[in-house]
C-alpha atoms as a PDB file:
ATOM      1  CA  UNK A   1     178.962 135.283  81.342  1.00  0.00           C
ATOM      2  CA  UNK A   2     177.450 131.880  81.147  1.00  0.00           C
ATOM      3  CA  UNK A   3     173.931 130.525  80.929  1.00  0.00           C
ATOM      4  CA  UNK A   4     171.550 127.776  81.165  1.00  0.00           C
ATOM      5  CA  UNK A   5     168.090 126.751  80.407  1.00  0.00           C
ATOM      6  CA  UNK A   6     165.596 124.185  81.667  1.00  0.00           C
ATOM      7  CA  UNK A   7     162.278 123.342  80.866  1.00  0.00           C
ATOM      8  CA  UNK A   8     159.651 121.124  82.246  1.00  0.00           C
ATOM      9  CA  UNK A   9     157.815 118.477  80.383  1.00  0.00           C
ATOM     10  CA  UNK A  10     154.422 119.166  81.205  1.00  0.00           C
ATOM     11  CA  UNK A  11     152.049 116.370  81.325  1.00  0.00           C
ATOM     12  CA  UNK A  12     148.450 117.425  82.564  1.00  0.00           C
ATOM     13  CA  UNK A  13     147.880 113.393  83.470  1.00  0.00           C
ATOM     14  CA  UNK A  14     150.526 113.363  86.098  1.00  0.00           C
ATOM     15  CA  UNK A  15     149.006 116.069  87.688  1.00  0.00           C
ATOM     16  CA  UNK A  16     146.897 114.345  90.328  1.00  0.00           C
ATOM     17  CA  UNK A  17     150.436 112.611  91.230  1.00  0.00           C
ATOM     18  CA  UNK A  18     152.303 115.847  91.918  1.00  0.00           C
ATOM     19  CA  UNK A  19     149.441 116.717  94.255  1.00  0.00           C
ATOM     20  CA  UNK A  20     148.894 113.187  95.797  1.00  0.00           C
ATOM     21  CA  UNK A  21     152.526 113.354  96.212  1.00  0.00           C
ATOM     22  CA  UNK A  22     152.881 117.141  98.629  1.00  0.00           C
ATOM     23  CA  UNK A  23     150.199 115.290 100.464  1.00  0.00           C
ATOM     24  CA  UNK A  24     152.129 112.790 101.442  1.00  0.00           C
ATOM     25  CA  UNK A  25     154.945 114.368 101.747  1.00  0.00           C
ATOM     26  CA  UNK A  26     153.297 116.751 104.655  1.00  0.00           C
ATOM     27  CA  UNK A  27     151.356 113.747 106.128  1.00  0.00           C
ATOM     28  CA  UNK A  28     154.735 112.013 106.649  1.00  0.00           C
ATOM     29  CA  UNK A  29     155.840 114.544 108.365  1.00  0.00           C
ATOM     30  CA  UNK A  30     153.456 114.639 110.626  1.00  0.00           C
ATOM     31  CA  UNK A  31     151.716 117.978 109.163  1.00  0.00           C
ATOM     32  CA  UNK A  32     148.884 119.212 107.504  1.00  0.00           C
ATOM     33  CA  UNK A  33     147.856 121.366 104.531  1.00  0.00           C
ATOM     34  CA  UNK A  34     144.752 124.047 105.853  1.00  0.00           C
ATOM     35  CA  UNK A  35     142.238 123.302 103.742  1.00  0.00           C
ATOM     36  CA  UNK A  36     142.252 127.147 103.123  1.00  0.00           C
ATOM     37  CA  UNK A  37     145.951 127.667 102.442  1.00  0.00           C
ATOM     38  CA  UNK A  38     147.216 128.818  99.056  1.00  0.00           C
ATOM     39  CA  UNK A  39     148.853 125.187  98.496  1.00  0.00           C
ATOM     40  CA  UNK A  40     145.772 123.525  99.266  1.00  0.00           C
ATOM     41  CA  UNK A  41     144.008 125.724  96.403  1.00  0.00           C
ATOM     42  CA  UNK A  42     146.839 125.015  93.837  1.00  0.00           C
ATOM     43  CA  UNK A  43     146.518 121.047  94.883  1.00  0.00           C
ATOM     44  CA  UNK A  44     142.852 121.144  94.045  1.00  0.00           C
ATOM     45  CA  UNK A  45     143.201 123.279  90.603  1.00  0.00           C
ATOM     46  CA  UNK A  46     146.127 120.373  89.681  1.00  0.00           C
ATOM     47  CA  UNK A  47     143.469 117.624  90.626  1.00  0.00           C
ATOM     48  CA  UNK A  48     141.008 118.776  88.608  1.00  0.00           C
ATOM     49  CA  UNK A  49     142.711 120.050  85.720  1.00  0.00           C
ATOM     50  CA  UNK A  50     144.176 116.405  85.263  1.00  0.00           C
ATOM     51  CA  UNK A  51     140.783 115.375  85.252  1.00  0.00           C
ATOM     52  CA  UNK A  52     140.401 116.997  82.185  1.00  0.00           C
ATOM     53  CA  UNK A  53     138.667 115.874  79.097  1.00  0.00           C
ATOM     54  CA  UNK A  54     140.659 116.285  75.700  1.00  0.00           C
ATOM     55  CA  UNK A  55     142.855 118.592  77.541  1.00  0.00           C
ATOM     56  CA  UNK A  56     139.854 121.258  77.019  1.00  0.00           C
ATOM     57  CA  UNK A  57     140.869 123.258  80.523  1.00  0.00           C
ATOM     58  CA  UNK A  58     140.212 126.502  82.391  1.00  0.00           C
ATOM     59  CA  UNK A  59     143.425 128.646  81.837  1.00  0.00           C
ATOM     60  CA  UNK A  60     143.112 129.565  85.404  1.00  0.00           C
ATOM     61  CA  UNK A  61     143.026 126.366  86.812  1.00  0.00           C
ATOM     62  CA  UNK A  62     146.233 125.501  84.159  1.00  0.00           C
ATOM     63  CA  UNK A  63     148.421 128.301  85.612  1.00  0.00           C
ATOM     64  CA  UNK A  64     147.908 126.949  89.046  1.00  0.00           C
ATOM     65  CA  UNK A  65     148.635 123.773  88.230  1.00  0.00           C
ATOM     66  CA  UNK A  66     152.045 125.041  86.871  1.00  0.00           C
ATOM     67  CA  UNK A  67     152.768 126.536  90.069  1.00  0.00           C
ATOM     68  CA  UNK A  68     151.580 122.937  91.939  1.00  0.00           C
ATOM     69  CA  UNK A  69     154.238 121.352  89.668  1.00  0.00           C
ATOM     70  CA  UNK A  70     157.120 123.614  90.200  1.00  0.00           C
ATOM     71  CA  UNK A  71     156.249 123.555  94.265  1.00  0.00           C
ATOM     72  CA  UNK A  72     156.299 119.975  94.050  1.00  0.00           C
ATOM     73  CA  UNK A  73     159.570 119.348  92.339  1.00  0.00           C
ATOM     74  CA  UNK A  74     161.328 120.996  94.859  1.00  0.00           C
ATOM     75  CA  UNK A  75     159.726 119.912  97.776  1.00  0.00           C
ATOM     76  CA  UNK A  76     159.896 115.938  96.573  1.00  0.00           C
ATOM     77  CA  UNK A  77     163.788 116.180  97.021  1.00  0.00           C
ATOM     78  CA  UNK A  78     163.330 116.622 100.702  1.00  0.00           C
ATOM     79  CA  UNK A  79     161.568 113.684 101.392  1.00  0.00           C
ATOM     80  CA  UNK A  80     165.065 112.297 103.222  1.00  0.00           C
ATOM     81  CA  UNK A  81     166.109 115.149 104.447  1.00  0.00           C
ATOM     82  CA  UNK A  82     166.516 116.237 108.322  1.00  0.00           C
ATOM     83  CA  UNK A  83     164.981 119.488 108.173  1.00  0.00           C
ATOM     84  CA  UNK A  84     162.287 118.332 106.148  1.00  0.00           C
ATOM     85  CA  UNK A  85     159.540 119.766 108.601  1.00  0.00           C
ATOM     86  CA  UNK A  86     161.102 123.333 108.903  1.00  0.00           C
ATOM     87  CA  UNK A  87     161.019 123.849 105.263  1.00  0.00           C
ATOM     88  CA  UNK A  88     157.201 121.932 104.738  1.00  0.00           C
ATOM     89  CA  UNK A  89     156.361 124.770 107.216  1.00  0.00           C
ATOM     90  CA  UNK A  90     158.041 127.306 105.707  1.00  0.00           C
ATOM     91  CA  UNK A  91     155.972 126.887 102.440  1.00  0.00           C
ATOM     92  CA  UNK A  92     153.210 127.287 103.895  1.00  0.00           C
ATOM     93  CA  UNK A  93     154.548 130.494 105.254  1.00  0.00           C
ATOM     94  CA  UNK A  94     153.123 133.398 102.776  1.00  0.00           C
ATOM     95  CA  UNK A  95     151.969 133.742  99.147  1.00  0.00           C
ATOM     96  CA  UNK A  96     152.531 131.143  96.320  1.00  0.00           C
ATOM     97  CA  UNK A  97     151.074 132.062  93.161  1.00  0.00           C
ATOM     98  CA  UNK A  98     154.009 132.844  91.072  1.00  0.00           C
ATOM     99  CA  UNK A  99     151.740 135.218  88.973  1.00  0.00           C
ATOM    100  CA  UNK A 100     151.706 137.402  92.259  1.00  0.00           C
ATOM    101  CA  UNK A 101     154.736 139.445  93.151  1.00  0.00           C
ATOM    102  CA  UNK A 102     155.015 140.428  96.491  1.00  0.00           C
ATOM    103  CA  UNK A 103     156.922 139.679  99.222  1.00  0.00           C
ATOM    104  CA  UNK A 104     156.769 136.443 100.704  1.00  0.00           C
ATOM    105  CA  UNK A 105     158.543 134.225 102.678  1.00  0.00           C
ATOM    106  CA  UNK A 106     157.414 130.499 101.358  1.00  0.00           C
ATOM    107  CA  UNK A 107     159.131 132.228  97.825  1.00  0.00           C
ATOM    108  CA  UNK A 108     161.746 132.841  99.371  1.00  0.00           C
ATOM    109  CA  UNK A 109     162.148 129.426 100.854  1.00  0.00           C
ATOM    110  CA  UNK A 110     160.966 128.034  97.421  1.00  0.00           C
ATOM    111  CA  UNK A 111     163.755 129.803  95.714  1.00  0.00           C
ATOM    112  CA  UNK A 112     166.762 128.509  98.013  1.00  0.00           C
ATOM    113  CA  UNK A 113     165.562 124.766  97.304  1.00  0.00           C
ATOM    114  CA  UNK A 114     165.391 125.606  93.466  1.00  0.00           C
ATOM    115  CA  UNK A 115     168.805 126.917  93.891  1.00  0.00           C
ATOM    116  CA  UNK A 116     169.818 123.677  95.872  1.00  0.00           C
ATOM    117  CA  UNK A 117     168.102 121.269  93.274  1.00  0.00           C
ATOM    118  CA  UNK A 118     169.954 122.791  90.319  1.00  0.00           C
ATOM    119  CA  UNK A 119     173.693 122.750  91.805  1.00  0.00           C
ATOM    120  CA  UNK A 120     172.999 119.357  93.829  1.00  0.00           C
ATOM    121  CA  UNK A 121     172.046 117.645  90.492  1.00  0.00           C
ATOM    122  CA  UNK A 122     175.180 118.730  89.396  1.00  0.00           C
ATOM    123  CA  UNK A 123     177.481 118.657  92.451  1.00  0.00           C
ATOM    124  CA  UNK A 124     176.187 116.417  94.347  1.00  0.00           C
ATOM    125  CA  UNK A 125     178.255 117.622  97.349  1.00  0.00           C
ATOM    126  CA  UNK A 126     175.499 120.190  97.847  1.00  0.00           C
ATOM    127  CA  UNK A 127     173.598 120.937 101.217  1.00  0.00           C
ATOM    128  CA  UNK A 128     171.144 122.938 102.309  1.00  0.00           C
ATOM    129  CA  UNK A 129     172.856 124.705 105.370  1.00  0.00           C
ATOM    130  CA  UNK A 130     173.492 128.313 106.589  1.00  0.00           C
ATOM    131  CA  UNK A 131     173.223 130.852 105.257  1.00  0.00           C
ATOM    132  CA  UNK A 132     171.387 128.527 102.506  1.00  0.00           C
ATOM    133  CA  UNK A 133     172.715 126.225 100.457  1.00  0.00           C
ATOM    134  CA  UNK A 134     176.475 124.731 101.089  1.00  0.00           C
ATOM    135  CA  UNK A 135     178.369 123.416  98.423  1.00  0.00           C
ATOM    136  CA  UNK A 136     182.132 121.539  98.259  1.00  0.00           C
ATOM    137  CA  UNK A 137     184.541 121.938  95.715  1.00  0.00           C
ATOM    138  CA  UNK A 138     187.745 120.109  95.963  1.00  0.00           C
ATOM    139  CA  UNK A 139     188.919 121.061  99.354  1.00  0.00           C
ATOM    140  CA  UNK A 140     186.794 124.462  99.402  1.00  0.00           C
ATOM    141  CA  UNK A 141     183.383 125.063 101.181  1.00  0.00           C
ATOM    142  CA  UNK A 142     181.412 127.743  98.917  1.00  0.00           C
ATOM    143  CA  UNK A 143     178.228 129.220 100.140  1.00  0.00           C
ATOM    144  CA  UNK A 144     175.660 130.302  98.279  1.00  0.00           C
ATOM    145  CA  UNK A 145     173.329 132.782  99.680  1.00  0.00           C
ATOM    146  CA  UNK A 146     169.717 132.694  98.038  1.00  0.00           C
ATOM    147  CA  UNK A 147     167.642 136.108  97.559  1.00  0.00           C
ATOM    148  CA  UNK A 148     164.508 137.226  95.962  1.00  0.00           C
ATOM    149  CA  UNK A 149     164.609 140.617  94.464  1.00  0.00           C
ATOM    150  CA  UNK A 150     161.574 142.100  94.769  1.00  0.00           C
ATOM    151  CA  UNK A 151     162.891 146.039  93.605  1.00  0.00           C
ATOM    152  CA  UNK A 152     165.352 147.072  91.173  1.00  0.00           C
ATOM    153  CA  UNK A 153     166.497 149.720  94.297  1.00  0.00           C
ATOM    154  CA  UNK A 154     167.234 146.841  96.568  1.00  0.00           C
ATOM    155  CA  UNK A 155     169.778 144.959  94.884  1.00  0.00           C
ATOM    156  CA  UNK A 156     172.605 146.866  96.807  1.00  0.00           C
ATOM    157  CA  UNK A 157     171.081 146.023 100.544  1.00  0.00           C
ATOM    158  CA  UNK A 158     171.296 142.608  99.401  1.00  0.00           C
ATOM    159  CA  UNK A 159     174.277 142.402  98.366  1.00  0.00           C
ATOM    160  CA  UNK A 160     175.456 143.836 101.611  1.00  0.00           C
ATOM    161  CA  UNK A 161     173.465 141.033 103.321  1.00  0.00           C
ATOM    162  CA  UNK A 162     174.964 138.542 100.897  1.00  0.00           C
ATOM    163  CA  UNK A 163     178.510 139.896 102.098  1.00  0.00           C
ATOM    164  CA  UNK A 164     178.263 139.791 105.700  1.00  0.00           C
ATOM    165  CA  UNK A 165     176.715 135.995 106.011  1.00  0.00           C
ATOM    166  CA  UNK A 166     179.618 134.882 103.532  1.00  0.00           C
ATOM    167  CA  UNK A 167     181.963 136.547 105.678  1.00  0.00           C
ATOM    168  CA  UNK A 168     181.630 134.955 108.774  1.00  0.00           C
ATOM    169  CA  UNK A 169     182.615 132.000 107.842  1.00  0.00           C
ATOM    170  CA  UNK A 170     183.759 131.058 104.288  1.00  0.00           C
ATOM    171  CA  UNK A 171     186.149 131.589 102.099  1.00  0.00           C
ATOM    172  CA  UNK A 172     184.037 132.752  99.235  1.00  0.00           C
ATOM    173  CA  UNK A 173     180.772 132.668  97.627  1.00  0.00           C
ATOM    174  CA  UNK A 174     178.061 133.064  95.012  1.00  0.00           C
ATOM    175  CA  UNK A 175     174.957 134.734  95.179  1.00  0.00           C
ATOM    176  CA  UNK A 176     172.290 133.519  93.487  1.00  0.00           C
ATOM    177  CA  UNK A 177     169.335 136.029  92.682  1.00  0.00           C
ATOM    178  CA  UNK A 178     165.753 135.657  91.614  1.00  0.00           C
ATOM    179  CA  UNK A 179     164.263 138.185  89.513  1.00  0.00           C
ATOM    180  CA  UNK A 180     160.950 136.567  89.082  1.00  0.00           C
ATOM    181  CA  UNK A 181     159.442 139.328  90.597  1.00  0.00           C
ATOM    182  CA  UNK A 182     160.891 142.082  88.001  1.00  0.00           C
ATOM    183  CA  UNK A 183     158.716 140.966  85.219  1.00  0.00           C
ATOM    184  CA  UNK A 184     155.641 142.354  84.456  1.00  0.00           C
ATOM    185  CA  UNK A 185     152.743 140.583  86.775  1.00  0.00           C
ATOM    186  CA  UNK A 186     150.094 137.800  85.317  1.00  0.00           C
ATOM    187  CA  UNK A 187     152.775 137.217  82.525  1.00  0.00           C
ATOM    188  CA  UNK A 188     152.834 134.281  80.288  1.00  0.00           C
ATOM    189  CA  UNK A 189     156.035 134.460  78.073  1.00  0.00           C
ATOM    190  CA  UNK A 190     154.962 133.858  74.157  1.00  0.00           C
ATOM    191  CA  UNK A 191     157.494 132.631  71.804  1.00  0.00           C
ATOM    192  CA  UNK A 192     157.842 130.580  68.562  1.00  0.00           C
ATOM    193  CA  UNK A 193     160.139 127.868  70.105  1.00  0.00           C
ATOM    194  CA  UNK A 194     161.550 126.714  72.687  1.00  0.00           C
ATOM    195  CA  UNK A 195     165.138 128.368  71.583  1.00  0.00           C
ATOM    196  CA  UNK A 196     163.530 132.020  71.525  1.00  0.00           C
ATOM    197  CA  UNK A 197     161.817 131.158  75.177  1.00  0.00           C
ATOM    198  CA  UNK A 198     165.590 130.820  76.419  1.00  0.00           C
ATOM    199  CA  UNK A 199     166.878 133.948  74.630  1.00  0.00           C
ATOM    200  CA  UNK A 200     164.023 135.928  75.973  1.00  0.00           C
ATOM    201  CA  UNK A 201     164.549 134.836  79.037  1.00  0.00           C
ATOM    202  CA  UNK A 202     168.222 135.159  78.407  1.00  0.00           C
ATOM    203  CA  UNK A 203     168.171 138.784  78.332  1.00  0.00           C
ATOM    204  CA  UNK A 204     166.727 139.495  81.037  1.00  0.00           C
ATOM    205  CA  UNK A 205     168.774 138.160  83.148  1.00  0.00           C
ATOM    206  CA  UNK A 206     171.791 139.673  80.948  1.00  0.00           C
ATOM    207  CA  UNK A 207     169.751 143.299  81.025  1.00  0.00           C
ATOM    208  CA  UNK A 208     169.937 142.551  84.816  1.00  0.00           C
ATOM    209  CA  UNK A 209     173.102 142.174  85.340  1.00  0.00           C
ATOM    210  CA  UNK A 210     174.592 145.075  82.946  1.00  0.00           C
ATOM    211  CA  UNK A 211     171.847 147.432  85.513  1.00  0.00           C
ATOM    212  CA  UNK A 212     173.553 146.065  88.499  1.00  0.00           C
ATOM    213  CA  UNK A 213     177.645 145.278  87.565  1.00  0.00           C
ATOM    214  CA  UNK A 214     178.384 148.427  89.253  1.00  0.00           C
ATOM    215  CA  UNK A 215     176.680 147.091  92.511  1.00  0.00           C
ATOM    216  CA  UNK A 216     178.353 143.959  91.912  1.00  0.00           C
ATOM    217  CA  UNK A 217     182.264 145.714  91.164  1.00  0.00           C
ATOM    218  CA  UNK A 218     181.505 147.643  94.282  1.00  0.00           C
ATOM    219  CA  UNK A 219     180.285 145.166  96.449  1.00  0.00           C
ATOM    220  CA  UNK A 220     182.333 141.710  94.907  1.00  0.00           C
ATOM    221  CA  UNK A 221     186.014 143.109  94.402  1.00  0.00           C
ATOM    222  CA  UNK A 222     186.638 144.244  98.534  1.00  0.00           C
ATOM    223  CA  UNK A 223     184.376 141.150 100.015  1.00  0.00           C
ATOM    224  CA  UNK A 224     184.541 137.081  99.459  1.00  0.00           C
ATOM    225  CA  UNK A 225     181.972 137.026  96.894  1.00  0.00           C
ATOM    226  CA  UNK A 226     182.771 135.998  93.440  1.00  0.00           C
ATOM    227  CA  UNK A 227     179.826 136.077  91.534  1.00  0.00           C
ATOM    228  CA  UNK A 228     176.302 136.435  91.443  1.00  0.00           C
ATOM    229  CA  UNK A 229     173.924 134.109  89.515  1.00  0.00           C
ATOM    230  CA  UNK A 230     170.710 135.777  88.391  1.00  0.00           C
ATOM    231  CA  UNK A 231     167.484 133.537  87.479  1.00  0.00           C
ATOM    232  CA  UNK A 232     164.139 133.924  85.764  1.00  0.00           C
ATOM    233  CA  UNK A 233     161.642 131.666  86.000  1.00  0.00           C
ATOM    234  CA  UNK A 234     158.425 131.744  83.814  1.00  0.00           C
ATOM    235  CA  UNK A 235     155.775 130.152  82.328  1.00  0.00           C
ATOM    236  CA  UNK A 236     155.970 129.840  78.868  1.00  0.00           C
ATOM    237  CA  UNK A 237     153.800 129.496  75.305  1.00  0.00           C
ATOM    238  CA  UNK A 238     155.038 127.922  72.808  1.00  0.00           C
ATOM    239  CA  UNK A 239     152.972 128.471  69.287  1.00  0.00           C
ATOM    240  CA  UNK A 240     155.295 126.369  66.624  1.00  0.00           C
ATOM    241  CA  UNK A 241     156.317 123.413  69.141  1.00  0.00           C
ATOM    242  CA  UNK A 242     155.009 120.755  71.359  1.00  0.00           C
ATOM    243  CA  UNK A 243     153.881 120.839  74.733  1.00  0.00           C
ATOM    244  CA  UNK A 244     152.689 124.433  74.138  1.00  0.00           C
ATOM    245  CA  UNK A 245     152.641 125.454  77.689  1.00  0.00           C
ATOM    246  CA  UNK A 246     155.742 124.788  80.264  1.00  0.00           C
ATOM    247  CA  UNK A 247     157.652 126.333  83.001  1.00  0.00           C
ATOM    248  CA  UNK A 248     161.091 127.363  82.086  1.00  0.00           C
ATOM    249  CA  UNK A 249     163.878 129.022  83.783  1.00  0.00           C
ATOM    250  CA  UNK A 250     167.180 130.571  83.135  1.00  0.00           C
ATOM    251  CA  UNK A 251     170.449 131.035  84.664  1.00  0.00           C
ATOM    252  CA  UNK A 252     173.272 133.312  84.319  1.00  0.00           C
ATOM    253  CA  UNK A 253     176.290 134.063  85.704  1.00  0.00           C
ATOM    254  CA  UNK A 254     178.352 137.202  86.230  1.00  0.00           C
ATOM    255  CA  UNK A 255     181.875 136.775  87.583  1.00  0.00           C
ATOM    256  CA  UNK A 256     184.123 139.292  89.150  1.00  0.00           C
ATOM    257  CA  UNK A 257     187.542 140.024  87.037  1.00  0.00           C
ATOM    258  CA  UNK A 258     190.834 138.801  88.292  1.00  0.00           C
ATOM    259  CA  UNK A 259     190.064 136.039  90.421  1.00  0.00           C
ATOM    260  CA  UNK A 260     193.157 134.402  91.662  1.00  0.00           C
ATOM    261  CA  UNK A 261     193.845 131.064  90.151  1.00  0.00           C
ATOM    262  CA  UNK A 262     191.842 128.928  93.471  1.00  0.00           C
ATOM    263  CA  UNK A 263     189.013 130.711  92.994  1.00  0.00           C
ATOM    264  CA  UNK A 264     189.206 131.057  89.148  1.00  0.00           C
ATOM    265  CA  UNK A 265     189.038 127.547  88.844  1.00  0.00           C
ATOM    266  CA  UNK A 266     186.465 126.612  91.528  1.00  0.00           C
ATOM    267  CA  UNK A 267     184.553 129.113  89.453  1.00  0.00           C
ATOM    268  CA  UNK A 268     184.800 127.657  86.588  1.00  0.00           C
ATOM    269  CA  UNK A 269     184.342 124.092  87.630  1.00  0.00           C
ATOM    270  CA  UNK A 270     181.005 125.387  88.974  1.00  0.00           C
ATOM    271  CA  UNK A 271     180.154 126.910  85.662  1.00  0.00           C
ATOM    272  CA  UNK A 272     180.699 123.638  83.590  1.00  0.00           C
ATOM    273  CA  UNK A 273     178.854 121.417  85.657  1.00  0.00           C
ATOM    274  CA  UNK A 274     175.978 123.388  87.097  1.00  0.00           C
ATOM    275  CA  UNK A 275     175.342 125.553  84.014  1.00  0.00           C
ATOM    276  CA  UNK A 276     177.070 123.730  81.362  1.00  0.00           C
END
């Protein structure tokens, strides 16, 4: 197994930017943000909690503004893509307070162009086409299919999903798995440092995947699918290090034994570079 963590450096100032920013990005594209939607709500808490004086804020207001920022780093990448419009509208398609786990469609949206954003940075070779994101390896096209997990009891469906879009028409894939939603709700992760933030995080993603291998040895072994990548994203306190607050995330790997020697090593290429 492999893993990899990433943190933002939150800056409360820049704020007003990240929201000025979505803004624009809709208004370019010729849409609008309902001054009652969700993302309108989290655009106002990030205005006003960069307004801020000597950082004295409403918690409330601060965990919104997380959300604002991790919306908007996602959604800045698209600003030259084709299908720009289709995913602007998507987000505004369902719930997007991370704090709040049910389903929801804009998450799920959200989640593919996190996934995309982390393996384009790397590879840039990366695109964000059926069944969600495409990426090229040497000579091989490798799809990686993006899914929420919302229930511990739904992981096989999913990978049965996973199995039949990768099927149709690629050699082989990943799937890539969010487990946001298996944490406890309204959770702030505490931790010393910034090291025991990525082992906490670290396990459960590891504690996910030891529930699940035999889903995965049933499911990965007799289809195309050579491993599935599970990811938790939180937001974070930090009591012994500086910036105190930040959203972090985690990635890990689990691979399928006795890949042939193509797929072995377009494996592990994809291992260096995107998780390192």
């Amino acid at each position: 197994m492999q893993e990899t963590f990433n943190n933002s450096k939150f800056n409360i100032k820049t704020l007003e930017d990240k929201a000025d920013n979505v803004e624009r990005l809709y208004a370019e594209a010729g849409l609008k943000i309902n001054p009652t939607s969700e993302l309108w709500e989290l655009m106002v808490s990030a205005r006003e909690v960069s307004k801020s004086i000597n950082n004295m804020v409403d918690m409330r207001l601060l965990f919104k503004s997380f959300h604002l920022e991790r919306i908007e780093s996602v959604l800045s990448l698209l600003k030259n893509e084709e299908q720009k419009s289709k995913y602007l509208k998507d987000v505004l398609n369902g719930r997007l307070d991370f704090f709040i786990h049910e389903p929801s469609h804009a998450k799920s949206i959200l989640w593919e162009l996190e996934v995309w954003k982390k393996i384009k940075k790397a590879i840039p070779e990366s695109y964000l086409e059926e069944p969600d994101v495409v990426l090229n390896i040497g000579d091989m096209k490798i799809s990686v299919p993006c899914k929420k997990i919302t229930s511990e009891n739904g992981v096989s469906k999913v990978l049965s999903n996973a199995v039949s879009q990768i099927e149709r028409s690629f050699e082989f894939g990943i799937v890539a798995m969010n487990i946001d939603d298996l944490v406890p709700e309204k959770t702030v992760l505490n931790a010393r440092t910034f090291s025991e933030a990525a082992d906490k995080l670290h396990s459960v993603n590891m504690e996910f995947l030891a529930r699940h291998q035999h889903h995965f040895l049933r499911y990965l072994n007799k289809s195309r699918i050579t491993a599935v990548v599970a990811s938790t994203s939180m937001i974070i306190d930090i009591h012994d290090e500086l910036p105190k607050y930040n959203n972090a995330s985690q990635w890990a790997i689990w691979t399928i034994p006795d890949l042939n020697d193509r797929h072995k090593s377009a494996i592990e290429e994809f291992k260096c570079k995107v998780l390192g």
